[in-house]
Protein backbone atom coordinates (compact mmCIF):
# COMPACT_ATOMS: atom_id res chain seq x y z
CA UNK A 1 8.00 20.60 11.51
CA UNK A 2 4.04 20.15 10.62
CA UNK A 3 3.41 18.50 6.82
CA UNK A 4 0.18 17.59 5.70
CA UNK A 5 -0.01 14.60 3.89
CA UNK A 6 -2.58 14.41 0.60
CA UNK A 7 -3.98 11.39 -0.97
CA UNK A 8 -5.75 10.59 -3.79
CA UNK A 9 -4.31 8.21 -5.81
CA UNK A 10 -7.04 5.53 -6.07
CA UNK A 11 -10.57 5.12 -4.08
CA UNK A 12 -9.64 6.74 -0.74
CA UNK A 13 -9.55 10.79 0.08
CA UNK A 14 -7.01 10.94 2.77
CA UNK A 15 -5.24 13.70 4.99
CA UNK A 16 -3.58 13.62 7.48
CA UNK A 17 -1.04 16.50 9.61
CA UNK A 18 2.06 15.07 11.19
CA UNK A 19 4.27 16.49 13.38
CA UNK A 20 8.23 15.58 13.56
CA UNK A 21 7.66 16.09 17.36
CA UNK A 22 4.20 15.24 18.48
CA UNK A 23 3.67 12.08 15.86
CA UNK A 24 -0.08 12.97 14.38
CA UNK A 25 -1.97 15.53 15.47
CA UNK A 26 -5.02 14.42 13.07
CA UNK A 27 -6.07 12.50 9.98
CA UNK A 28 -9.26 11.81 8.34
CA UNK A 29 -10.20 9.11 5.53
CA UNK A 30 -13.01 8.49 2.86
CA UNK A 31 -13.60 5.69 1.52
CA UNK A 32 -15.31 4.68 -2.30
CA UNK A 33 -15.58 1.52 -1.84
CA UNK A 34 -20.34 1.81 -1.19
CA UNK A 35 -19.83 3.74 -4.25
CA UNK A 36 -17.74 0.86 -6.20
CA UNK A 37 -19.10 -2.01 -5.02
CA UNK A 38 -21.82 -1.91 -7.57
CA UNK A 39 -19.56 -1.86 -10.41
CA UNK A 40 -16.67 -4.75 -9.43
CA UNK A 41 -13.91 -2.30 -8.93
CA UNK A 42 -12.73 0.85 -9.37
CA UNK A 43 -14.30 3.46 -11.86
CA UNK A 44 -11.60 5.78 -12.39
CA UNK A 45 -14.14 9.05 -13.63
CA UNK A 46 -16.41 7.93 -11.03
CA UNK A 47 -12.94 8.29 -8.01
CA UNK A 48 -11.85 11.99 -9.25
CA UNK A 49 -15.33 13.34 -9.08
CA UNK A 50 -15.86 11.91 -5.44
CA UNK A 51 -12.15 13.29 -4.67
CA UNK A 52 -12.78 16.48 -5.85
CA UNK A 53 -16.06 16.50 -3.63
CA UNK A 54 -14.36 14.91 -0.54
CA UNK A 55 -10.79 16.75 -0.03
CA UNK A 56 -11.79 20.47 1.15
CA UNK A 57 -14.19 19.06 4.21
CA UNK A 58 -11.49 16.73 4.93
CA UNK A 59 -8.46 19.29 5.08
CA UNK A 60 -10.86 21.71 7.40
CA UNK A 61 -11.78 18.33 9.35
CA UNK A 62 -8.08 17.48 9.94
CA UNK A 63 -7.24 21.32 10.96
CA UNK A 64 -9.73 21.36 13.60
CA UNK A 65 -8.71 17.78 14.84
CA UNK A 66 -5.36 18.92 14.86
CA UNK A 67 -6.50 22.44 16.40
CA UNK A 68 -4.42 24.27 14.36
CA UNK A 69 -4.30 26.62 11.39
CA UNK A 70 -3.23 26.30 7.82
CA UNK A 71 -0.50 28.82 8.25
CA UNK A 72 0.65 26.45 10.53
CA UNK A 73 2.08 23.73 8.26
CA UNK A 74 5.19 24.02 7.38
CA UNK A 75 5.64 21.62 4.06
CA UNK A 76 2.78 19.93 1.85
CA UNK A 77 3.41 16.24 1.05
CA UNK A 78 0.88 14.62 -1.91
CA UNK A 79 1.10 11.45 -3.77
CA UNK A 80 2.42 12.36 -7.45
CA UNK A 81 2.02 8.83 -8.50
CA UNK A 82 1.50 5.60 -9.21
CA UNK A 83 -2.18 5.53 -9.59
CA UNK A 84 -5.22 6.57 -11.77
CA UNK A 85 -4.32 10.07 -13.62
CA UNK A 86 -7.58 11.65 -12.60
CA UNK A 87 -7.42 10.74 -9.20
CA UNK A 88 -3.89 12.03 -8.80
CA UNK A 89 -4.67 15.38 -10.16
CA UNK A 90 -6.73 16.13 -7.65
CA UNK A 91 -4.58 15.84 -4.87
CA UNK A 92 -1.48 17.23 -6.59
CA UNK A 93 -3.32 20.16 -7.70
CA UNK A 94 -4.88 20.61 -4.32
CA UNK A 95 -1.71 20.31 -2.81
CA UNK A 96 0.21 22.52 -4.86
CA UNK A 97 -2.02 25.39 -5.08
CA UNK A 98 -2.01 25.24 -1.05
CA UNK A 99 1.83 25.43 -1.48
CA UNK A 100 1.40 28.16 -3.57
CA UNK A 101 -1.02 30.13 -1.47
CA UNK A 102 0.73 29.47 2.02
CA UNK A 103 4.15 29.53 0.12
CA UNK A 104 5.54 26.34 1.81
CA UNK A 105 7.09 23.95 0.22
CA UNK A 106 5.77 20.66 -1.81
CA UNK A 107 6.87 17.17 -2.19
CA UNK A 108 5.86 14.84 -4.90
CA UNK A 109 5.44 11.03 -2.67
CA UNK A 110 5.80 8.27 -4.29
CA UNK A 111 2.59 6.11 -3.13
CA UNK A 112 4.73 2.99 -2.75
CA UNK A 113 7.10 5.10 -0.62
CA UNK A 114 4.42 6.21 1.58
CA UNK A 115 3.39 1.81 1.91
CA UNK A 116 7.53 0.83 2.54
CA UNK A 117 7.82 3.72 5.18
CA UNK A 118 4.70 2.78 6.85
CA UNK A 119 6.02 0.45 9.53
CA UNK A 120 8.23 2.98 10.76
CA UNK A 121 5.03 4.31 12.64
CA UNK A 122 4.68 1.07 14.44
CA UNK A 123 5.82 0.94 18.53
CA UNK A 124 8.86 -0.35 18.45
CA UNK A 125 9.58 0.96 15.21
CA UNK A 126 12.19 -1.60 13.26
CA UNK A 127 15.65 0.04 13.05
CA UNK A 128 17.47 0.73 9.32
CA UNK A 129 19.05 -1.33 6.87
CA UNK A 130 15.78 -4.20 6.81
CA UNK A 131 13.86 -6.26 3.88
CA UNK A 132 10.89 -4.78 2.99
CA UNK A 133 7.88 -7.05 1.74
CA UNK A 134 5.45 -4.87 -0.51
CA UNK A 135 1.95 -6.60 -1.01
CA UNK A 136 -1.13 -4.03 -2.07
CA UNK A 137 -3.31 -4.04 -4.65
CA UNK A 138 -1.50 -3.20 -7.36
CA UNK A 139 2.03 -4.19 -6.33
CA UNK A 140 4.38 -7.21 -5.25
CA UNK A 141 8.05 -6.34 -4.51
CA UNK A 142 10.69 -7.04 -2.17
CA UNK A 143 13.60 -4.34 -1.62
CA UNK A 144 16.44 -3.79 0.56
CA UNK A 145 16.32 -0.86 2.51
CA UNK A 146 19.28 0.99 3.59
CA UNK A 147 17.78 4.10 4.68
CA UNK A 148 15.75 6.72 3.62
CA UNK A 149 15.78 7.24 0.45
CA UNK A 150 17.86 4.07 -0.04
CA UNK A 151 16.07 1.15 -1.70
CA UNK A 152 17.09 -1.26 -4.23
CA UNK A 153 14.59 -3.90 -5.47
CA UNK A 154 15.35 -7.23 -5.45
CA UNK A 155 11.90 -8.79 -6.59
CA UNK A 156 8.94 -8.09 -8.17
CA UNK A 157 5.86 -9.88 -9.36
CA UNK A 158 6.24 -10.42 -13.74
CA UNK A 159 2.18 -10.31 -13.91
CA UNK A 160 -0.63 -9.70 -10.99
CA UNK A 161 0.20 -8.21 -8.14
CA UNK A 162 -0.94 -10.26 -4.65
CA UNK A 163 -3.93 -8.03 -4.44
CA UNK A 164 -5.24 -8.60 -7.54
CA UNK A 165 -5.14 -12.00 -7.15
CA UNK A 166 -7.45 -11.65 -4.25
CA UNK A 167 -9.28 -9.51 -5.72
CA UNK A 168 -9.85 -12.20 -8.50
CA UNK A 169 -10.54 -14.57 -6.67
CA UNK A 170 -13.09 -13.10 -4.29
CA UNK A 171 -14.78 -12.41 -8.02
CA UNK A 172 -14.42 -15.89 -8.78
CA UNK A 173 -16.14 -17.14 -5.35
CA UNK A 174 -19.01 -14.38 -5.71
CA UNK A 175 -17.42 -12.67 -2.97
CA UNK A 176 -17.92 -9.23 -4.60
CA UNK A 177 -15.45 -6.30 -4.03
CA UNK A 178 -13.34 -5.46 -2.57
CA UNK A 179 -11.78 -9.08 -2.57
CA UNK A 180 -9.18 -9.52 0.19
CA UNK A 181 -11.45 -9.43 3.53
CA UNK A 182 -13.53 -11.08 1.74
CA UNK A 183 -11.85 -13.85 1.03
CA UNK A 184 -9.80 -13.87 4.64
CA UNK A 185 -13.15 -13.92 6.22
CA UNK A 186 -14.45 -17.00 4.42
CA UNK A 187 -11.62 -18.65 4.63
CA UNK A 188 -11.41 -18.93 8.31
CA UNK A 189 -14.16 -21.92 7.77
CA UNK A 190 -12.35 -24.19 4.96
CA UNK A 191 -10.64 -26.93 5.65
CA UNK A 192 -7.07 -27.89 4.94
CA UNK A 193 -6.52 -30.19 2.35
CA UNK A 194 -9.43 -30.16 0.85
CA UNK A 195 -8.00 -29.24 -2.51
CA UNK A 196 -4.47 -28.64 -3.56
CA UNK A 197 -3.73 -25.27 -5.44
CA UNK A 198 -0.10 -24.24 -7.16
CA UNK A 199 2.80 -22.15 -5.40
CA UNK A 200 4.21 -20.34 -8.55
CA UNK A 201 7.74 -19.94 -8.73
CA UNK A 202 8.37 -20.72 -5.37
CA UNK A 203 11.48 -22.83 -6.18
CA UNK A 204 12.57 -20.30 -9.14
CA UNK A 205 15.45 -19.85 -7.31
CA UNK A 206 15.31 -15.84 -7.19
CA UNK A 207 12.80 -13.38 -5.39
CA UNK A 208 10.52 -12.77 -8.46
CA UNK A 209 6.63 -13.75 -8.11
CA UNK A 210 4.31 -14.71 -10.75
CA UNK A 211 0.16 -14.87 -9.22
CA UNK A 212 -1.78 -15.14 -12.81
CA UNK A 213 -1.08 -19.11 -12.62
CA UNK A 214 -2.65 -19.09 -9.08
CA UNK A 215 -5.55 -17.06 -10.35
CA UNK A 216 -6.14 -19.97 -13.28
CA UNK A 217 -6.34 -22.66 -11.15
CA UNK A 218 -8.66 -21.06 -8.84
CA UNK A 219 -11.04 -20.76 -11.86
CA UNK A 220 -10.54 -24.07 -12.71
CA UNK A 221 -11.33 -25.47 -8.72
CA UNK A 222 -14.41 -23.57 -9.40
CA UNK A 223 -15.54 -24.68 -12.31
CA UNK A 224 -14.44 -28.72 -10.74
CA UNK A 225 -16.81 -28.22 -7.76
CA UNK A 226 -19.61 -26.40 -9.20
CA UNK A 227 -19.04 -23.22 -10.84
CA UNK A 228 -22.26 -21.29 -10.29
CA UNK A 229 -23.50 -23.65 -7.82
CA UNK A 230 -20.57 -23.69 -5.73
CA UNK A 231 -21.37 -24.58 -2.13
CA UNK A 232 -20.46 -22.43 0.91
CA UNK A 233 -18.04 -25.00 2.08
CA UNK A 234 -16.49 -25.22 -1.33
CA UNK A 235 -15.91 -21.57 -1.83
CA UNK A 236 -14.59 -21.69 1.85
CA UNK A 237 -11.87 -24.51 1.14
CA UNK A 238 -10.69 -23.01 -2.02
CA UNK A 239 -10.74 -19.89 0.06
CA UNK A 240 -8.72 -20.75 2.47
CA UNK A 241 -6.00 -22.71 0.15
CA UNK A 242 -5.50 -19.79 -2.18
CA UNK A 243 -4.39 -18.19 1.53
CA UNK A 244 -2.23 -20.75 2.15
CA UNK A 245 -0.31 -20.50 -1.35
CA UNK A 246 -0.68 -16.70 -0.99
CA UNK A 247 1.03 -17.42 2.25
CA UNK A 248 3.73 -19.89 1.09
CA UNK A 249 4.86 -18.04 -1.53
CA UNK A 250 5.43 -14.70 0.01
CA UNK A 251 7.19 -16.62 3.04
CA UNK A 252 9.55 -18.33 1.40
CA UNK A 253 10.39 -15.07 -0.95
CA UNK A 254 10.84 -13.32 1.70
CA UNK A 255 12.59 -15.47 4.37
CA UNK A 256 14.99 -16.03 1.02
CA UNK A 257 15.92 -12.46 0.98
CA UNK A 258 16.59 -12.44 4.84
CA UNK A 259 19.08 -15.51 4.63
CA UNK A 260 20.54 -13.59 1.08
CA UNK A 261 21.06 -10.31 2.34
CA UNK A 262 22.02 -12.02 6.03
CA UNK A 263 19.75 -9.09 7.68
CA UNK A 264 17.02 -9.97 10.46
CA UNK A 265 14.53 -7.46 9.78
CA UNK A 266 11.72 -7.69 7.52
CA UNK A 267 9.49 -4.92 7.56
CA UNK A 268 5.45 -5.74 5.85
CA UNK A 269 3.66 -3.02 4.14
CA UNK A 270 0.33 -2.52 1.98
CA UNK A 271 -3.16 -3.23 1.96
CA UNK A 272 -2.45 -7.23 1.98
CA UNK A 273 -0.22 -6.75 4.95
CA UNK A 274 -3.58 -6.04 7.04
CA UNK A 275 -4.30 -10.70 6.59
CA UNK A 276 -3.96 -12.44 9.11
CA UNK A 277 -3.31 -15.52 7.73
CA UNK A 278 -0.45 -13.77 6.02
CA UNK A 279 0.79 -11.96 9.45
CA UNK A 280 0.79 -15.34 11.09
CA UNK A 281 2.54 -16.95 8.98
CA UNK A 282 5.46 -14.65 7.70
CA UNK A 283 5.57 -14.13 12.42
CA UNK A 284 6.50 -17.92 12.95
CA UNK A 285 8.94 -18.72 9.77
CA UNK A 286 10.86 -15.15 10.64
CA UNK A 287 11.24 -15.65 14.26
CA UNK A 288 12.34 -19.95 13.52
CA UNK A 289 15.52 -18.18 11.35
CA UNK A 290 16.34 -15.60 14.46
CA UNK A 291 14.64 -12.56 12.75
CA UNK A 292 11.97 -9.86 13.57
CA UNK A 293 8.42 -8.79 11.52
CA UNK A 294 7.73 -5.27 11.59
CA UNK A 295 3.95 -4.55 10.12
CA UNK A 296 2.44 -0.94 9.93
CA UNK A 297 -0.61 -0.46 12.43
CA UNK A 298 -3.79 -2.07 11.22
CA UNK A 299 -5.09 1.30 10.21
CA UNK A 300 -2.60 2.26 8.21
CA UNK A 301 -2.48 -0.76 6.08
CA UNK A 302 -4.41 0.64 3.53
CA UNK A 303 -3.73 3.93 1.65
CA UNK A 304 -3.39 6.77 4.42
CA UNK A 305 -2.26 10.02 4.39
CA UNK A 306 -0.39 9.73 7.14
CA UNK A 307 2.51 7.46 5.15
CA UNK A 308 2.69 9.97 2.53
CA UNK A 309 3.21 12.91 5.44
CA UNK A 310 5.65 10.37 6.76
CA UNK A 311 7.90 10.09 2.86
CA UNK A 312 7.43 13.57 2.33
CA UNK A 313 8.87 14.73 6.04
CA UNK A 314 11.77 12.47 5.54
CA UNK A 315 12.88 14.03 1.76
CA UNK A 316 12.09 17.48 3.64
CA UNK A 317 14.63 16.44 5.96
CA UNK A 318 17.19 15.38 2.89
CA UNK A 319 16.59 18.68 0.96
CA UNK A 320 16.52 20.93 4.08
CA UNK A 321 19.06 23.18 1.80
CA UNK A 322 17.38 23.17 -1.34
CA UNK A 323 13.20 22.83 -1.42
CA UNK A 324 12.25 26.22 -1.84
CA UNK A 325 8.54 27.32 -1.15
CA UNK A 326 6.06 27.60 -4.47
CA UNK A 327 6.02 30.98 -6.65
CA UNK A 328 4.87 32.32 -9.35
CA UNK A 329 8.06 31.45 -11.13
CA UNK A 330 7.44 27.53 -10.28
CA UNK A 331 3.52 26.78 -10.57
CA UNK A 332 3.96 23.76 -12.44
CA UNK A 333 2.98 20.30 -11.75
CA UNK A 334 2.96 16.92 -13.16
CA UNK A 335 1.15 13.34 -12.22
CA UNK A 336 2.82 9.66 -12.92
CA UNK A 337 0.77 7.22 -13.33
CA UNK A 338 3.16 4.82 -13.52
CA UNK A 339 5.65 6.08 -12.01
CA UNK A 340 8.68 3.43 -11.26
CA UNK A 341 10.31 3.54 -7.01
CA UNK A 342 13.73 3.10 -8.82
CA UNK A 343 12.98 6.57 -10.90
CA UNK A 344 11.44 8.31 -7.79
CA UNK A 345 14.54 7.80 -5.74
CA UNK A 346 17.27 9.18 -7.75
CA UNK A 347 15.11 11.68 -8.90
CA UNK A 348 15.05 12.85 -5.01
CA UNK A 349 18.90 11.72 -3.80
């Protein structure tokens, strides 16, 4: 079976064809960020108009990667949601009016989905039921995953996500955007125990996370050691200590939910998943308790197209019987901006 995979749920125009035999056969990516940079984040008017300009070249780009034709794909997968309204509509309307056209068949993808199913591209591949860690931008969760289509959430941050926190912090460094290379790069040059910054709620005693208190005493190291004069060796030690409590936090989390759930995979996914600080660290305290790390490959880190081909060939494969191609008697469509896993999967099971 041949799905595309559409994205466009924040700053990245992605598609990508995979195949349930020969793995992927092509993708292609755009990226906002040059266009962002200038403004400190993401200008949600400013992502639909460059989706809208982007997704066309890409899908003929991806076809002749893939050397194939369009009546060639069997099933359209597109990110439905969470994510900036605009942005979504693009993709889901490109999507579904392909569907419509080609009459094949078209799955709403949950983007988180897409992130927790991600690892299962990896070589080896980590084997079902497993803990997954979520850490992107806009999300911080920890699940149990049974199978596909299977997940129940065990933890969740109650404010910022990890990736904002980065994010706020490169700000606060005058690191500019986007924040978390930024502030991995730098703080390969800090050095430990310079300064001491909080681990919220890492003895709470459950698998919930909390990041704005992190975030406030980042501003407040700044402000200590020079605010708008801050030194390069300053912004490097706080750097590299905001890592570290990054770091401790998730470990401990996550190595809780391991020793909880007495399972001995935990499978990494999203954009933060891509530090290395983080990858080392969550490597050694899994393998000390007898466990395995599963992380996606580098390039799909990020949002990709090729994790949202991946969720939408695996509810093909659960609704074999019942996902009927698009009419004329079914041309509607719908975005969710926010959009909760929980609601996604019973929606689909």
């Amino acid at each position: 079976m041949l799905v595309l995979g559409i994205e466009t749920s924040c700053d990245e125009t992605a598609l990508a064809l995979l195949d349930s035999e020969r793995g992927v056969l092509g993708q292609r990516l755009h990226s906002q960020v040059d266009m962002h940079v200038a403004y400190g984040g993401v200008v949600p008017e400013l992502a639909s108009r460059d989706h809208v300009r982007h997704v066309l070249p890409l899908l003929d780009q991806v076809l002749d990667e893939a050397g194939e034709k369009l009546t060639a794909i069997d099933a359209i997968a597109v990110t439905a949601g969470p994510g900036l309204a605009g942005a979504l509509l693009v993709g889901v309307s490109i999507g579904h009016a392909l569907g419509y056209a080609l009459r094949r068949p078209v799955v709403d993808v949950h983007h988180l989905e897409g992130h927790l199913l991600s690892p299962l591209l990896a070589r080896p591949a980590p084997e079902f039921p497993f803990i997954a860690l979520l850490v992107s931008g806009g999300h911080t969760q920890l699940l149990h995953v049974a199978g596909y289509g299977d997940y129940r959430l065990l933890g969740e941050t109650l404010d910022d996500a990890a990736g904002e926190a980065f994010d706020k912090t490169a700000q606060l460094l005058g690191l500019g955007y986007p924040g978390g290379p930024a502030v991995s790069r730098i703080a390969e040059f800090g050095i430990a125990g310079a300064l001491k910054l909080p681990r919220p709620m890492i003895s709470s005693g459950n698998l919930d996370f909390s990041f704005s208190g992190l975030k406030t005493a980042v501003l407040t190291a700044v402000r200590r050691l020079g605010g708008g004069n801050l030194c390069e060796q300053s912004r490097a030690d706080i750097a590299l200590e905001f890592v570290q409590a990054m770091a401790d936090v998730l470990a401990s989390k996550a190595t809780r939910a391991l020793e909880e759930t007495g399972l001995k995979t935990l499978v990494v996914a999203g954009g933060v998943s891509a530090n290395t600080q983080l990858r080392t660290r969550l490597c050694d305290e899994v393998a000390a308790r007898g466990a395995k790390v599963f992380f996606p490959p580098i390039e799909l880190c990020t949002d990709n197209a090729v994790m949202i081909a991946l969720a939408g060939l695996a509810s093909v494969r659960r609704h074999s019987g019942s996902l009927a191609p698009r009419s004329r008697q079914s041309l509607g469509f719908s975005v969710r901006p926010r959009w909760p896993l929980a609601q996604a999967v019973s929606s689909q099971n």
